[in-house]
N, C-alpha and C. Protein backbone atom coordinates (compact mmCIF):
# COMPACT_ATOMS: atom_id res chain seq x y z
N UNK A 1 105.32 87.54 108.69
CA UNK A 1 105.08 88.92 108.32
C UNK A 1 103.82 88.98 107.44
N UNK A 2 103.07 90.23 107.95
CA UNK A 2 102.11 90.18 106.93
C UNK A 2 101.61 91.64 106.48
N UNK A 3 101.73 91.77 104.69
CA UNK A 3 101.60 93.22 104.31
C UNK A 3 100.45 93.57 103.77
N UNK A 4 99.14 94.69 104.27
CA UNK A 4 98.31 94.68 103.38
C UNK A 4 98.51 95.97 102.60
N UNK A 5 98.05 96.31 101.69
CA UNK A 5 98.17 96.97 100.80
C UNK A 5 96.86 97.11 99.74
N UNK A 6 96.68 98.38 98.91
CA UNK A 6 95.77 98.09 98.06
C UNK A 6 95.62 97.02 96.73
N UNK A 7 97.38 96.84 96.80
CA UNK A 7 97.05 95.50 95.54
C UNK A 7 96.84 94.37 96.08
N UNK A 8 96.95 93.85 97.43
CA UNK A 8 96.65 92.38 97.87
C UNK A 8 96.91 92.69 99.65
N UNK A 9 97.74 91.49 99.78
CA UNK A 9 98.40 91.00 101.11
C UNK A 9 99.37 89.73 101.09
N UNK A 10 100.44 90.47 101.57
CA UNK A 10 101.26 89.58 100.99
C UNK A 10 101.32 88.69 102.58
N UNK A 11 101.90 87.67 102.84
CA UNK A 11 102.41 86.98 103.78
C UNK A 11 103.76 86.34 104.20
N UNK A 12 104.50 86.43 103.37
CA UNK A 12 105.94 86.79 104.25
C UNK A 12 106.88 87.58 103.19
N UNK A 13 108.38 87.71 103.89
CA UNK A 13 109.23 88.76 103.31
C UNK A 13 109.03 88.21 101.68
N UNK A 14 109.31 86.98 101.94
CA UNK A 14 109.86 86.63 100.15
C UNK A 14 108.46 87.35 99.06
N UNK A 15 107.76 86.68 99.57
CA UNK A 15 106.00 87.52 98.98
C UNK A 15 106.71 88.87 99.23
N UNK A 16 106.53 89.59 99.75
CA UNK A 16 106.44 91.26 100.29
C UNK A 16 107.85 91.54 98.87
N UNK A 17 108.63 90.66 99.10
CA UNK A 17 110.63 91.25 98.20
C UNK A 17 109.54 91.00 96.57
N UNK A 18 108.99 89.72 96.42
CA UNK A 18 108.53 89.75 95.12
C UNK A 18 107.02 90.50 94.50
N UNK A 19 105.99 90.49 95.14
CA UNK A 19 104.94 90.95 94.81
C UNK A 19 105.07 92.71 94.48
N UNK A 20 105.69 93.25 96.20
CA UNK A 20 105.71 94.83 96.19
C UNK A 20 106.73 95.31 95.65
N UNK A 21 107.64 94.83 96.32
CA UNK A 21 109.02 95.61 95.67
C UNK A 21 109.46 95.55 93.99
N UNK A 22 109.65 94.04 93.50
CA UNK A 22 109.91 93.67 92.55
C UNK A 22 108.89 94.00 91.65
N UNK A 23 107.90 93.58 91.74
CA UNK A 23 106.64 93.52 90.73
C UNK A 23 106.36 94.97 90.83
N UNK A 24 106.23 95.30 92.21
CA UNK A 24 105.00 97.32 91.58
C UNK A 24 106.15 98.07 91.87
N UNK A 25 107.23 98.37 92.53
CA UNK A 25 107.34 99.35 92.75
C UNK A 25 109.08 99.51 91.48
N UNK A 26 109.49 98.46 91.91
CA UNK A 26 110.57 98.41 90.54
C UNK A 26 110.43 98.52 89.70
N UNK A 27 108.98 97.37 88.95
CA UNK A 27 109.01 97.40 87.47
C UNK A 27 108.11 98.74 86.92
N UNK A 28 107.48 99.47 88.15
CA UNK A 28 106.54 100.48 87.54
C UNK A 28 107.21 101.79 88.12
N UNK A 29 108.61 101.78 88.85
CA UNK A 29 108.93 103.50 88.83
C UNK A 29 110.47 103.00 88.67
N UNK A 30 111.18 104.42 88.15
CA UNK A 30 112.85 104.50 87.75
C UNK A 30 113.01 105.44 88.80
N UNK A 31 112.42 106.15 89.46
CA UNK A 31 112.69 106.71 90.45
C UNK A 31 111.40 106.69 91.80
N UNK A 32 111.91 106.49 92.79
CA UNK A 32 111.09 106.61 94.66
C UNK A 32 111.46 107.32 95.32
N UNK A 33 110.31 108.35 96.09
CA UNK A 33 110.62 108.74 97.25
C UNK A 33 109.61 108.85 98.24
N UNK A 34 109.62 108.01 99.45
CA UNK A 34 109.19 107.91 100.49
C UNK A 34 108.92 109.04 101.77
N UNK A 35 108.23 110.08 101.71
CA UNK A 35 108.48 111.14 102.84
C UNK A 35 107.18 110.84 103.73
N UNK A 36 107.94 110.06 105.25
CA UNK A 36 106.89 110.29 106.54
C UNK A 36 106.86 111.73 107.14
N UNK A 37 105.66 111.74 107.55
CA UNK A 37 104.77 112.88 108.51
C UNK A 37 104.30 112.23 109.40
N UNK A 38 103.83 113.02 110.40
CA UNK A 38 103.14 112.93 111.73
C UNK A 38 103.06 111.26 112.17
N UNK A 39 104.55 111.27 112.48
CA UNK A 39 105.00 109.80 113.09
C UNK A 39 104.29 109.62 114.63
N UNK A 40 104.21 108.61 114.93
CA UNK A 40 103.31 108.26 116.17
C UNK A 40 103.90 107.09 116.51
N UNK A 41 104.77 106.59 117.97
CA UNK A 41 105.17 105.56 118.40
C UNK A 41 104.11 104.82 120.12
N UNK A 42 103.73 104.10 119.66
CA UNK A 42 103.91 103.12 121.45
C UNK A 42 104.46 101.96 121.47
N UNK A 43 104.95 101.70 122.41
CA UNK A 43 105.92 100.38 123.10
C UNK A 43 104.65 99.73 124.12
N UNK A 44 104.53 98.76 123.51
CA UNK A 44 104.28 97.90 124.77
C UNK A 44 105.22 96.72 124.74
N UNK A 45 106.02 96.62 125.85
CA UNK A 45 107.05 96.14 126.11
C UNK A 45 107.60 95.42 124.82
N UNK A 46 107.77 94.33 124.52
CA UNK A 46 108.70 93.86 123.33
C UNK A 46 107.69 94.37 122.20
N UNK A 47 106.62 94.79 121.99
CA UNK A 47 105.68 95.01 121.11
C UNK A 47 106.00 96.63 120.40
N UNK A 48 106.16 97.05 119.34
CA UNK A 48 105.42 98.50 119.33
C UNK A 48 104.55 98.53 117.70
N UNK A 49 103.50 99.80 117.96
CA UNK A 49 102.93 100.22 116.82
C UNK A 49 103.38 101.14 116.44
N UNK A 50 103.51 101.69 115.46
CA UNK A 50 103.98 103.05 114.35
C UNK A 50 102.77 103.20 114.00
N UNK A 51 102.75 104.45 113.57
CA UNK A 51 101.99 105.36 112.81
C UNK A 51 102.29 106.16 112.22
N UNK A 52 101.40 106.28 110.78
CA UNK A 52 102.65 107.62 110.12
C UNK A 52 101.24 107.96 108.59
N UNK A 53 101.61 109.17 108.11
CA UNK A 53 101.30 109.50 107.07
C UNK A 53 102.71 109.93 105.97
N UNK A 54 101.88 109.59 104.53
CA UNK A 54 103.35 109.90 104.14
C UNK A 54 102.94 110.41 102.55
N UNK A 55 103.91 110.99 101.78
CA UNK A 55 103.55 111.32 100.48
C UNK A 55 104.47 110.60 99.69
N UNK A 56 104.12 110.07 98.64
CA UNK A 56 105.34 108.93 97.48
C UNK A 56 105.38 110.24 96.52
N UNK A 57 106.26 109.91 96.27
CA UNK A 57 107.10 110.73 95.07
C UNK A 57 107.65 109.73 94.21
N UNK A 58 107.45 110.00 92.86
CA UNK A 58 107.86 109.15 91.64
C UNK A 58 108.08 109.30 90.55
N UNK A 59 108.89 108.76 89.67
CA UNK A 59 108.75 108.49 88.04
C UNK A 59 108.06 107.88 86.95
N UNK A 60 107.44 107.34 86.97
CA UNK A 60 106.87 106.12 86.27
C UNK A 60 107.76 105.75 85.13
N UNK A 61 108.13 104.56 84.85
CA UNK A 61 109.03 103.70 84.03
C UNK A 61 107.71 103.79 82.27
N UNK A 62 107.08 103.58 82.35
CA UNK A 62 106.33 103.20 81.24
C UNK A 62 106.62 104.79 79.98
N UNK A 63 106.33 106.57 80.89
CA UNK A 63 106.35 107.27 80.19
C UNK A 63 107.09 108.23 80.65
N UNK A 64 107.76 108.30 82.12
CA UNK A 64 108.26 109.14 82.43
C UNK A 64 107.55 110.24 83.29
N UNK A 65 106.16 110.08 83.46
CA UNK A 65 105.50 111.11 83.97
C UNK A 65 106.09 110.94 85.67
N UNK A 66 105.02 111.88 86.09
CA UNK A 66 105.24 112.51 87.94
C UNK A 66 104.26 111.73 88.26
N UNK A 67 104.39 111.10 89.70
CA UNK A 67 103.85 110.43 90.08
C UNK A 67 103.37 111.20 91.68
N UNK A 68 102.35 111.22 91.94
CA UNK A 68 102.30 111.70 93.57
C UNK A 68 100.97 111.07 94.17
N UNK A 69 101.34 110.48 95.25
CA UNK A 69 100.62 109.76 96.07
C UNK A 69 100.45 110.06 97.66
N UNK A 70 99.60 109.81 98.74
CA UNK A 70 99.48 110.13 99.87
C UNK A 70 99.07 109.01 100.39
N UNK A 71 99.50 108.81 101.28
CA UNK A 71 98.44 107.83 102.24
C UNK A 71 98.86 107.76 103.96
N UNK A 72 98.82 106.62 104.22
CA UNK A 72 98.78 106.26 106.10
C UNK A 72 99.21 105.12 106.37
N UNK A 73 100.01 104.83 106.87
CA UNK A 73 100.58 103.20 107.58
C UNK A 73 100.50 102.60 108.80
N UNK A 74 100.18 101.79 108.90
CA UNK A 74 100.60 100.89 110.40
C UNK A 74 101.83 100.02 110.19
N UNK A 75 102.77 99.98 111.24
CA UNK A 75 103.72 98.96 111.14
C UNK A 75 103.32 98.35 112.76
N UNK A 76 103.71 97.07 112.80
CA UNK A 76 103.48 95.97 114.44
C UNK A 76 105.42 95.75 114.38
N UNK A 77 106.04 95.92 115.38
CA UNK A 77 107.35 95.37 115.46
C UNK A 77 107.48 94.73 116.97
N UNK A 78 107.91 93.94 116.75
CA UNK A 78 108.70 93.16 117.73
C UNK A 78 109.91 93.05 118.35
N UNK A 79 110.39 93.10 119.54
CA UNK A 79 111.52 92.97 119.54
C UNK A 79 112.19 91.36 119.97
N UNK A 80 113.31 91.29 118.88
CA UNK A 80 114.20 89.84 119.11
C UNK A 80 115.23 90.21 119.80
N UNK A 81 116.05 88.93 119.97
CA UNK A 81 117.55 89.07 120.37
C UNK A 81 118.55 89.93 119.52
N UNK A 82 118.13 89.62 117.90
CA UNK A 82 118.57 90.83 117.03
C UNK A 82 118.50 92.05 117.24
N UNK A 83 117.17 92.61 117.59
CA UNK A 83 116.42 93.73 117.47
C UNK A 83 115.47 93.97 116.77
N UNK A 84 114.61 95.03 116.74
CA UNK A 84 113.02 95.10 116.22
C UNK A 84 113.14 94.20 114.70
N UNK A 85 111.85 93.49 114.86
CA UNK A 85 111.46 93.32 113.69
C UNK A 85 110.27 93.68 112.94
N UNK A 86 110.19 93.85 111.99
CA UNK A 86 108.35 94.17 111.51
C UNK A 86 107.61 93.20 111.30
N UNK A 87 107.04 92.71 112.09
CA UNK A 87 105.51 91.60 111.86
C UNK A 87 104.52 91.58 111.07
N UNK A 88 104.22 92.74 110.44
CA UNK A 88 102.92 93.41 109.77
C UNK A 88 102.66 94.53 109.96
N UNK A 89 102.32 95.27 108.31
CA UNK A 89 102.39 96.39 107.48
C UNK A 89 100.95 96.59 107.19
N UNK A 90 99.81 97.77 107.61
CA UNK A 90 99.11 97.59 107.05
C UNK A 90 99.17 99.18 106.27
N UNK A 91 98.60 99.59 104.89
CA UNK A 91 98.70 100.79 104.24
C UNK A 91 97.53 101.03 103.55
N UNK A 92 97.06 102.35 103.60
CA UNK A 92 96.15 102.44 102.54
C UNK A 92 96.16 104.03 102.29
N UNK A 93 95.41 104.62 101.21
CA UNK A 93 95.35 106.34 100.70
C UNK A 93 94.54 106.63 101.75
N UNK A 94 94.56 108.53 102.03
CA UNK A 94 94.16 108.99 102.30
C UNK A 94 92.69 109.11 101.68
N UNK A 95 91.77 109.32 102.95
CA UNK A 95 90.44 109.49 102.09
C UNK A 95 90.49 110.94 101.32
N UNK A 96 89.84 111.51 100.57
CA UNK A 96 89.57 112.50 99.45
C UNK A 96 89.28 113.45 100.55
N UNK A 97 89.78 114.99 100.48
CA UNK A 97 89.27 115.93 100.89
C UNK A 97 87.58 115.98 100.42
C-alpha cells in the first residue's frame, strides 16, 4: 500500500495506522468528519480507480477551534479472494479559487 499525502508517503498499512491516523489525525483532532462529493468509479476488471472530492470537518485537540478543509483523492483497489483492497491513496487540497 502506498499513501501520499501532504505530510509525506507512507508505504504500508502499519506506516499509514501510525504516521496518519495515530500521529495527525488523532493526536491533532478530538473530533472528524469526512464528507465525499462528486464520487467517480471505473473497474477495470480486478482493478478500480475512485475519485472523489471531499470537505474535513474538525476540532482541533490543542485549542478547541473549527477546523475546515477541502481537497481531492485517488484511491487504486484491487480485487482479492477477500474482496477489494486499497493499494494506494493519493490526496491533496484543492487549488485556491
Amino acid at each position: 500500500m502506498f499513501f501520499i499525502h501532504p505530510s509525506g508517503c507512507d508505504h504500508s498499512f502499519s506506516e499509514v495506522a501510525q504516521h496518519f491516523y495515530l500521529d495527525t489525525m488523532d493526536a491533532r483532532f478530538s473530533k472528524r468528519e469526512l464528507v465525499p462529493k462528486h464520487l467517480r468509479c471505473a473497474q477495470y476488471g480486478d482493478t478500480a480507480v475512485l475519485e472523489f472530492e471531499w470537505d474535513f470537518y474538525a476540532t482541533a485537540r490543542k485549542d478547541g477551534s473549527v477546523v475546515h478543509t477541502q481537497g481531492r483523492e485517488s484511491q487504486v483497489l484491487v480485487r482479492e479472494d477477500e474482496g477489494w483492497k486499497i493499494v494506494h491513496i493519493h490526496y491533496s487540497p484543492l487549488p485556491e479559487p
